[in-house]
PDB file of N, CA and C in Angstrom:
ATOM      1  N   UNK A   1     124.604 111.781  74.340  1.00  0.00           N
ATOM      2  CA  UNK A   1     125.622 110.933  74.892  1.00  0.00           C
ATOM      3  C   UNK A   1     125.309 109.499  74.480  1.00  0.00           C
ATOM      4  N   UNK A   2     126.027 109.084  73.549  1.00  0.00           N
ATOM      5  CA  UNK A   2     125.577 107.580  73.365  1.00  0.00           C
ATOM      6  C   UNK A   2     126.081 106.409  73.988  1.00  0.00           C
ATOM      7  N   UNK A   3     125.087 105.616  74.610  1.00  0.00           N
ATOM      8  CA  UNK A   3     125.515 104.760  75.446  1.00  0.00           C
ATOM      9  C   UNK A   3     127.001 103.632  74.596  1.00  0.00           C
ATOM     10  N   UNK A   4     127.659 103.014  75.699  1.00  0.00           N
ATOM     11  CA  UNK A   4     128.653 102.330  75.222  1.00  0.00           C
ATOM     12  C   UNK A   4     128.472 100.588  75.850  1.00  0.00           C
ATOM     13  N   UNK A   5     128.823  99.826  74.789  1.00  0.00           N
ATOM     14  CA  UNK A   5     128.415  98.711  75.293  1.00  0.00           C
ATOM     15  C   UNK A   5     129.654  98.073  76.047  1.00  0.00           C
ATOM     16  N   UNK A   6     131.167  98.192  76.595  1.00  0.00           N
ATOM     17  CA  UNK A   6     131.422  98.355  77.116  1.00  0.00           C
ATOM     18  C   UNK A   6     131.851  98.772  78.870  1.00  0.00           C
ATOM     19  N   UNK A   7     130.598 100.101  78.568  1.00  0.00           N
ATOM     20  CA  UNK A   7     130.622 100.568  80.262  1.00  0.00           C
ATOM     21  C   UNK A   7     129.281 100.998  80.259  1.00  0.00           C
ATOM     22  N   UNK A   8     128.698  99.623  80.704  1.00  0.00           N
ATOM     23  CA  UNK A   8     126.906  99.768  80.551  1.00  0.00           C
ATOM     24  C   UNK A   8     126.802 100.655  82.133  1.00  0.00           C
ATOM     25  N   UNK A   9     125.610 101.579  81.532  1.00  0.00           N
ATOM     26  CA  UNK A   9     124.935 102.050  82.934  1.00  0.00           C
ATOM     27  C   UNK A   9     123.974 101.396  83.919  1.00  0.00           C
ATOM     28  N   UNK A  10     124.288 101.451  85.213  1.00  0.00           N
ATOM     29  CA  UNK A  10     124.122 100.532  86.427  1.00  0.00           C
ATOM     30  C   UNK A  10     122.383 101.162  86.971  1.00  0.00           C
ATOM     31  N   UNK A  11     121.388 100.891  86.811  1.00  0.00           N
ATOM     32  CA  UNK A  11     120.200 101.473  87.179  1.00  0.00           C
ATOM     33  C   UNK A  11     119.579 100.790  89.061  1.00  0.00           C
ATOM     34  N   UNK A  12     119.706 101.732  89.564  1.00  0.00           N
ATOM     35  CA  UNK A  12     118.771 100.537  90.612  1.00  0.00           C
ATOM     36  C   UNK A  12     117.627 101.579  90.741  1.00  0.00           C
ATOM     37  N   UNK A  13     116.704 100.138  91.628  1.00  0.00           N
ATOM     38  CA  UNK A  13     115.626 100.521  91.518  1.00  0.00           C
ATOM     39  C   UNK A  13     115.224 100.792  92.772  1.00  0.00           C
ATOM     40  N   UNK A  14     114.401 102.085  93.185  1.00  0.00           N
ATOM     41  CA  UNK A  14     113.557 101.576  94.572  1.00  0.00           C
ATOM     42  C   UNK A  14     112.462 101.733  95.172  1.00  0.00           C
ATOM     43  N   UNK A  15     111.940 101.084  95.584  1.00  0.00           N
ATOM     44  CA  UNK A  15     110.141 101.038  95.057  1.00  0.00           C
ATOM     45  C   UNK A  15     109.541 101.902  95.924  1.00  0.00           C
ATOM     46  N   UNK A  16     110.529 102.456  97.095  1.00  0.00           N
ATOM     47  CA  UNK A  16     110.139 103.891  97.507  1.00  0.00           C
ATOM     48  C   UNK A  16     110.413 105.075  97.383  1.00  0.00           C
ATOM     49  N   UNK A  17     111.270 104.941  96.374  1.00  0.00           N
ATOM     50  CA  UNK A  17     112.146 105.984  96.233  1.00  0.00           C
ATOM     51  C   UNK A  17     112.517 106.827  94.419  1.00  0.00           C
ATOM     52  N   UNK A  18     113.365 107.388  94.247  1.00  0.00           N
ATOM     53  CA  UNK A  18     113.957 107.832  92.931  1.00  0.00           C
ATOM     54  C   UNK A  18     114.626 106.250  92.267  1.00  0.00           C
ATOM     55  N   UNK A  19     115.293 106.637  91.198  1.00  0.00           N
ATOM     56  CA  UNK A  19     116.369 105.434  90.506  1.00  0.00           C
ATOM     57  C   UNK A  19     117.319 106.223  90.191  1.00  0.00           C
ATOM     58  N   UNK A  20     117.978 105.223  90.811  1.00  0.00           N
ATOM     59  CA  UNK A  20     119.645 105.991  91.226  1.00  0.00           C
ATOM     60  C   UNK A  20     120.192 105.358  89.811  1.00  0.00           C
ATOM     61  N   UNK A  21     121.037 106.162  89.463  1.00  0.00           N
ATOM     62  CA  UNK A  21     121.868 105.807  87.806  1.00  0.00           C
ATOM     63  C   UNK A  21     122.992 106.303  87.885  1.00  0.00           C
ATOM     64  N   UNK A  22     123.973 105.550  87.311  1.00  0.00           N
ATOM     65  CA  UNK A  22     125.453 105.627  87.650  1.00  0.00           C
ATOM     66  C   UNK A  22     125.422 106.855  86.615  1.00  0.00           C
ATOM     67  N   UNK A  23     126.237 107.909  86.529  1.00  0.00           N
ATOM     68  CA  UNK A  23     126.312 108.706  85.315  1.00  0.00           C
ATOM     69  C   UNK A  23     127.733 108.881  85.314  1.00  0.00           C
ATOM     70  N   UNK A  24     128.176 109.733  84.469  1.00  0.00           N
ATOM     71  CA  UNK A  24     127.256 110.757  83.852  1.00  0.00           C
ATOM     72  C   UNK A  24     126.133 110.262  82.652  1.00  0.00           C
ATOM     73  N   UNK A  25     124.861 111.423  82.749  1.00  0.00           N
ATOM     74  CA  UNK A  25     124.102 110.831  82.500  1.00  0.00           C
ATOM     75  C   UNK A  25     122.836 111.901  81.812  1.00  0.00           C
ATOM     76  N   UNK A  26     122.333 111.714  80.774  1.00  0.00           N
ATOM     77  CA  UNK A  26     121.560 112.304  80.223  1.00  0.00           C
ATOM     78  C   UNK A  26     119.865 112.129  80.129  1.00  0.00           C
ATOM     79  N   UNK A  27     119.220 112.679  80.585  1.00  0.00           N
ATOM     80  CA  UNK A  27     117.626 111.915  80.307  1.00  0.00           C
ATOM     81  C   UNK A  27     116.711 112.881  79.508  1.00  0.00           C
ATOM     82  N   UNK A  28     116.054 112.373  78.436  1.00  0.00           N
ATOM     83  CA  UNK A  28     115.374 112.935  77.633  1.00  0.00           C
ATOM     84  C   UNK A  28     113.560 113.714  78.302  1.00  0.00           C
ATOM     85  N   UNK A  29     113.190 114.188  78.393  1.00  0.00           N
ATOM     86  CA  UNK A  29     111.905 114.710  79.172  1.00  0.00           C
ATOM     87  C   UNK A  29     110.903 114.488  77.829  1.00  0.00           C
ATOM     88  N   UNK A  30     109.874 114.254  78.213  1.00  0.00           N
ATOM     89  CA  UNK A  30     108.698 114.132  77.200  1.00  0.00           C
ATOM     90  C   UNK A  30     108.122 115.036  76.445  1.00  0.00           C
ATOM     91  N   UNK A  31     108.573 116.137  76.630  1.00  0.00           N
ATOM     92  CA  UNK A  31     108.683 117.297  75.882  1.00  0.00           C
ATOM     93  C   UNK A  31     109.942 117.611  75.251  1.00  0.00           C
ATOM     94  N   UNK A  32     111.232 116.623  74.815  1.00  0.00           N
ATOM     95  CA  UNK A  32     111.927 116.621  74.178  1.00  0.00           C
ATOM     96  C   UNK A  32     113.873 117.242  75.087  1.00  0.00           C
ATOM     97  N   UNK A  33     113.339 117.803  75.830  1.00  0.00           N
ATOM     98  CA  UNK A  33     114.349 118.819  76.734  1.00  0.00           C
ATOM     99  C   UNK A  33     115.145 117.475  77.063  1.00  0.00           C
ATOM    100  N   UNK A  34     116.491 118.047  76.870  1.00  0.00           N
ATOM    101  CA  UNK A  34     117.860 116.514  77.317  1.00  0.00           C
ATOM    102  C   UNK A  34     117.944 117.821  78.564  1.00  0.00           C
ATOM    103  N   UNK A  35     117.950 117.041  79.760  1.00  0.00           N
ATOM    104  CA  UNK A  35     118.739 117.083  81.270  1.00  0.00           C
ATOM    105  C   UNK A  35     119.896 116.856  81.427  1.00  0.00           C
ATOM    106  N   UNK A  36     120.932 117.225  81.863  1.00  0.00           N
ATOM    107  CA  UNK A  36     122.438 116.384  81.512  1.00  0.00           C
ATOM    108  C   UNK A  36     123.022 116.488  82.796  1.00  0.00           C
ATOM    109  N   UNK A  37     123.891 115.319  83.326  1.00  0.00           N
ATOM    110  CA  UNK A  37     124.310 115.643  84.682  1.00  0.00           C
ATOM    111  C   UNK A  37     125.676 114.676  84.601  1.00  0.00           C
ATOM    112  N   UNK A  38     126.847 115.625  85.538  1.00  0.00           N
ATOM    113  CA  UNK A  38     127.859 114.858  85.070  1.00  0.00           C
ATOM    114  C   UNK A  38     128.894 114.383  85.676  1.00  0.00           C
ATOM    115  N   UNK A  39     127.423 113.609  87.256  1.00  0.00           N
ATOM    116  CA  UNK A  39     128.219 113.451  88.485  1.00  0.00           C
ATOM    117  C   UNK A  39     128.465 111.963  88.306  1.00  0.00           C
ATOM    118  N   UNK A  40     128.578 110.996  89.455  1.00  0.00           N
ATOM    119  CA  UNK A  40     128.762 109.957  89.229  1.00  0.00           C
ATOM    120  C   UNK A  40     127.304 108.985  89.519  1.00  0.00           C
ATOM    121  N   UNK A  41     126.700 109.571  90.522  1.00  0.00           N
ATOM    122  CA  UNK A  41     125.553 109.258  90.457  1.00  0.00           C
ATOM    123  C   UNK A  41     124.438 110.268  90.257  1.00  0.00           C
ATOM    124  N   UNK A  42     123.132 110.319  89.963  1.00  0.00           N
ATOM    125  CA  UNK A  42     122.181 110.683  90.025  1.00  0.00           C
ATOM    126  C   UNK A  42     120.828 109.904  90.617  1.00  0.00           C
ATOM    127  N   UNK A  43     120.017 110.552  91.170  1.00  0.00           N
ATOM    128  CA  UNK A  43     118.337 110.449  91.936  1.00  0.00           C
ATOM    129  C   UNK A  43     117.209 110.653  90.318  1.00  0.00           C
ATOM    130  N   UNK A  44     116.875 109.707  89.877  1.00  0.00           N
ATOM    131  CA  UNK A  44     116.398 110.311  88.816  1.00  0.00           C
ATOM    132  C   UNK A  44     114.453 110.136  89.501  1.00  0.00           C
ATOM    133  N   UNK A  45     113.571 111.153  89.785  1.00  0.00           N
ATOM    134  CA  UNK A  45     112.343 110.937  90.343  1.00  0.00           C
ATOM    135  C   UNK A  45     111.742 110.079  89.242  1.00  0.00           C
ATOM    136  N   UNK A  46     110.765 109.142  90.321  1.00  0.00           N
ATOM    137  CA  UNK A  46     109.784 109.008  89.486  1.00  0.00           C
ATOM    138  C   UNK A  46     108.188 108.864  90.468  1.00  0.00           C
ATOM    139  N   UNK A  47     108.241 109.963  90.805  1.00  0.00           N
ATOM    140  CA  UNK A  47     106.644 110.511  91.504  1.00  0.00           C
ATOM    141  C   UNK A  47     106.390 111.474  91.368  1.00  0.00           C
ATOM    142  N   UNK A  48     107.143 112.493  90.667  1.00  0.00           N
ATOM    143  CA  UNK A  48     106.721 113.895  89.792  1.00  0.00           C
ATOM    144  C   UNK A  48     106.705 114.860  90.674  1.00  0.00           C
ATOM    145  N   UNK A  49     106.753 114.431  92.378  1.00  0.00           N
ATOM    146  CA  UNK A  49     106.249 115.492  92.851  1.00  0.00           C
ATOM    147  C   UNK A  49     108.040 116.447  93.397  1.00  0.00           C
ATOM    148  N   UNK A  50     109.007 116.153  92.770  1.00  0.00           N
ATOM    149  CA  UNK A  50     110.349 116.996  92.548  1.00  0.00           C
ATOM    150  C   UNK A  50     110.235 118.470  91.959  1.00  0.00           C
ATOM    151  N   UNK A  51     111.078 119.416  93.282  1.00  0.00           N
ATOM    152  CA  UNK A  51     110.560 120.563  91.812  1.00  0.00           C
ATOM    153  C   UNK A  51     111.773 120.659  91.079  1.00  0.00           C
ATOM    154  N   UNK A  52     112.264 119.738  91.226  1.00  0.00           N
ATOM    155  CA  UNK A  52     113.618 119.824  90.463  1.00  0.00           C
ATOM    156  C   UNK A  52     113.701 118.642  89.174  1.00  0.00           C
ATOM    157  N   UNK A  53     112.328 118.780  88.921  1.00  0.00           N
ATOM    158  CA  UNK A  53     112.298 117.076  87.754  1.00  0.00           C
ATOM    159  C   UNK A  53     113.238 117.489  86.743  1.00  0.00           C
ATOM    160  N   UNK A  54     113.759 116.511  86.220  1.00  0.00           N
ATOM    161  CA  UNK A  54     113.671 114.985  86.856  1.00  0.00           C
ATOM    162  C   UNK A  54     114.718 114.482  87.763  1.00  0.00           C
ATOM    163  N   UNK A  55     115.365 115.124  88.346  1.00  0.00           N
ATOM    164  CA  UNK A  55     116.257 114.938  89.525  1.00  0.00           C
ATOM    165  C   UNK A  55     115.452 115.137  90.724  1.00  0.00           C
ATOM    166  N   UNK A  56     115.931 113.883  91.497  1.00  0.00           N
ATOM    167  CA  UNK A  56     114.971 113.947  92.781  1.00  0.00           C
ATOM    168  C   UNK A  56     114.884 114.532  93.555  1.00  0.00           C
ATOM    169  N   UNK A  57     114.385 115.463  94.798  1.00  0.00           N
ATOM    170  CA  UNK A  57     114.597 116.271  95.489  1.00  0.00           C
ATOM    171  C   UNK A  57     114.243 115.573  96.591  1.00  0.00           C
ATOM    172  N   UNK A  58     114.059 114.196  96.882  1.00  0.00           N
ATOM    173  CA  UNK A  58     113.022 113.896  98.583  1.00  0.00           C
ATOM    174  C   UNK A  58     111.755 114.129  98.274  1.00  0.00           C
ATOM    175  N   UNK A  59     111.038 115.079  97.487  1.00  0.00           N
ATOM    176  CA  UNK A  59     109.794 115.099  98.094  1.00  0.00           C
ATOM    177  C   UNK A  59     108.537 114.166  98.100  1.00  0.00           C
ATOM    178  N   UNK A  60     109.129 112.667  97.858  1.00  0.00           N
ATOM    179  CA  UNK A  60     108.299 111.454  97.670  1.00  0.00           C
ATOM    180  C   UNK A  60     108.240 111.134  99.495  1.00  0.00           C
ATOM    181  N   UNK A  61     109.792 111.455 100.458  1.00  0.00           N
ATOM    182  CA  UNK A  61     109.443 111.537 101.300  1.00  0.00           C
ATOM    183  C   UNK A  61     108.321 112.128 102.383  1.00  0.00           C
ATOM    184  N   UNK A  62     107.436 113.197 101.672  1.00  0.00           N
ATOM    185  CA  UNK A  62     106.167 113.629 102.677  1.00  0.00           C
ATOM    186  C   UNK A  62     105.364 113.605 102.062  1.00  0.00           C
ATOM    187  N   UNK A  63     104.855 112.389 101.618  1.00  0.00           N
ATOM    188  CA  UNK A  63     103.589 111.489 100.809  1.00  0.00           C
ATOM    189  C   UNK A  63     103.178 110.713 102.284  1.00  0.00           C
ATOM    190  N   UNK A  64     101.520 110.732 102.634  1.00  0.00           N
ATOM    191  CA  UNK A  64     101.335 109.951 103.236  1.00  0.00           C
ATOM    192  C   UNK A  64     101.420 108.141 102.944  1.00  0.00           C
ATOM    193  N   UNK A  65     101.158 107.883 103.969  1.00  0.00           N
ATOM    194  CA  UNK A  65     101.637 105.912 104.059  1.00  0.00           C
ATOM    195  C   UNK A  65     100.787 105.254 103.476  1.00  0.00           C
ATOM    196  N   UNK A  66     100.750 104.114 103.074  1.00  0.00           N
ATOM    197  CA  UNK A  66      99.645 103.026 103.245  1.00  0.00           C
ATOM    198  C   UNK A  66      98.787 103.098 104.045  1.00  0.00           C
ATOM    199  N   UNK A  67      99.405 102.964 105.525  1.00  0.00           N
ATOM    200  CA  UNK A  67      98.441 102.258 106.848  1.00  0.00           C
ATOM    201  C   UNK A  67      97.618 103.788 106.812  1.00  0.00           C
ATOM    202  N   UNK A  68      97.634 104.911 106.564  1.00  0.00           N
ATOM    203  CA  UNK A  68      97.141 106.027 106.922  1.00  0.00           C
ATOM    204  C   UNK A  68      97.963 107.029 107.579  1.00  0.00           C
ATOM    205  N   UNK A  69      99.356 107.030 107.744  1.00  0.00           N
ATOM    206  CA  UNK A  69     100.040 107.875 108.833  1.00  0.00           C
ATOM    207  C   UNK A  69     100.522 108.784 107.862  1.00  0.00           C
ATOM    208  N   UNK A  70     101.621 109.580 108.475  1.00  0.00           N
ATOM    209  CA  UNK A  70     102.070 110.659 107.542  1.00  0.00           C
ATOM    210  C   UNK A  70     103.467 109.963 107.936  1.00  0.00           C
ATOM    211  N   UNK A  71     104.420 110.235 106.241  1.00  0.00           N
ATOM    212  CA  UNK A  71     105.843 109.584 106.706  1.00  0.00           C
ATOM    213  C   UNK A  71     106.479 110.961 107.142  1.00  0.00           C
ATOM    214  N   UNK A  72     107.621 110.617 107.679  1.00  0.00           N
ATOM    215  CA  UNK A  72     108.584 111.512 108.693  1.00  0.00           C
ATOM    216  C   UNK A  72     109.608 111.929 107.746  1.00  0.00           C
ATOM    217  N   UNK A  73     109.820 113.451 107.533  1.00  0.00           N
ATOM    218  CA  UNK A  73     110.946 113.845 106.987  1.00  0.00           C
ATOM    219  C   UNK A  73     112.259 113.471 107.771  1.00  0.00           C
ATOM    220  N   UNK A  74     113.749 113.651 107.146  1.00  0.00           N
ATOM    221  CA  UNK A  74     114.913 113.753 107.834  1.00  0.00           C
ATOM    222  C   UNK A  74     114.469 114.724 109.287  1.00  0.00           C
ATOM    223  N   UNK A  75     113.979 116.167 108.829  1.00  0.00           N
ATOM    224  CA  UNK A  75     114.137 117.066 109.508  1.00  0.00           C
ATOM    225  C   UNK A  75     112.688 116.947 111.193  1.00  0.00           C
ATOM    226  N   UNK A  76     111.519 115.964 110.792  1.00  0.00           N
ATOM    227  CA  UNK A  76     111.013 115.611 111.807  1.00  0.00           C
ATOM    228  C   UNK A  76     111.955 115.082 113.245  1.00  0.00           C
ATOM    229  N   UNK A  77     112.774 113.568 111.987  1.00  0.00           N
ATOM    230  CA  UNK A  77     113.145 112.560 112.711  1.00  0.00           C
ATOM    231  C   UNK A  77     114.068 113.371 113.675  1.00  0.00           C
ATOM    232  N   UNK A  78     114.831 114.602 113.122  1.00  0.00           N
ATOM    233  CA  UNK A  78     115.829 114.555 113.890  1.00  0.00           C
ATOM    234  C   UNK A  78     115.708 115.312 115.587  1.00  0.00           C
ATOM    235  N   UNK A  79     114.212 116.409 115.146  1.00  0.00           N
ATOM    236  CA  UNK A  79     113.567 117.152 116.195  1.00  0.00           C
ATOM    237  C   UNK A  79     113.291 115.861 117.228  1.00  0.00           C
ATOM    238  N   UNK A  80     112.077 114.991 116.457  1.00  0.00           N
ATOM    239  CA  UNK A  80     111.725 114.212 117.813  1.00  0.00           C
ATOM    240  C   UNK A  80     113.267 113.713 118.255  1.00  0.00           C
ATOM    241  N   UNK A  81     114.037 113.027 117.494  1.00  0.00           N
ATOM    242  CA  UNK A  81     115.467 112.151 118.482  1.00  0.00           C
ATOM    243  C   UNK A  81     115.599 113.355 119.357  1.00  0.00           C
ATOM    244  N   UNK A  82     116.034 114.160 119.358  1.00  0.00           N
ATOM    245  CA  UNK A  82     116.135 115.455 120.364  1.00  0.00           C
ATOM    246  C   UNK A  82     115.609 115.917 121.422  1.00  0.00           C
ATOM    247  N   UNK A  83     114.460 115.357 121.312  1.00  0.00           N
ATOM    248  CA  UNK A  83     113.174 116.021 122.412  1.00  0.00           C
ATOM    249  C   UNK A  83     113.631 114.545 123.179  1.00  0.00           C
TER     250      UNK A  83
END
């Protein structure tokens, strides 16, 4: 898919997270394999630990913290709001 200079692709970044990319959108893997996706956005990982690389799956969400804690999935947060 060759990019167009025209209708440049929109990257953000987030320093906890995947990089979201406007697509549709193609990414090359380091072993040569093109990924192709041909929504409007995509999660593209970058902490490897996706089993869906290179599309993000969350699982950067149950990486422990800085301070030492463990971070909280969706599916924690929503048990404790409940209790």
């Amino acid at each position: 898919m060759p990019n167009s200079a025209e209708q440049p692709r929109r990257v953000t970044i987030d320093p906890e997270g995947p990089l979201l990319v406007e697509g549709p959108v193609e990414v090359v893997g380091d072993d040569g394999t093109v990924h192709a996706s041909r929504r409007f956005a995509v999660a593209i990982c970058t902490c490897r630990r996706s089993r869906t690389y290179p599309w993000c799956d969350t699982s950067h969400r149950r990486r422990v913290k800085p301070d030492g804690g463990q971070a909280r999935t969706a599916g924690q947060q929503e048990t404790e709001a409940s209790s």
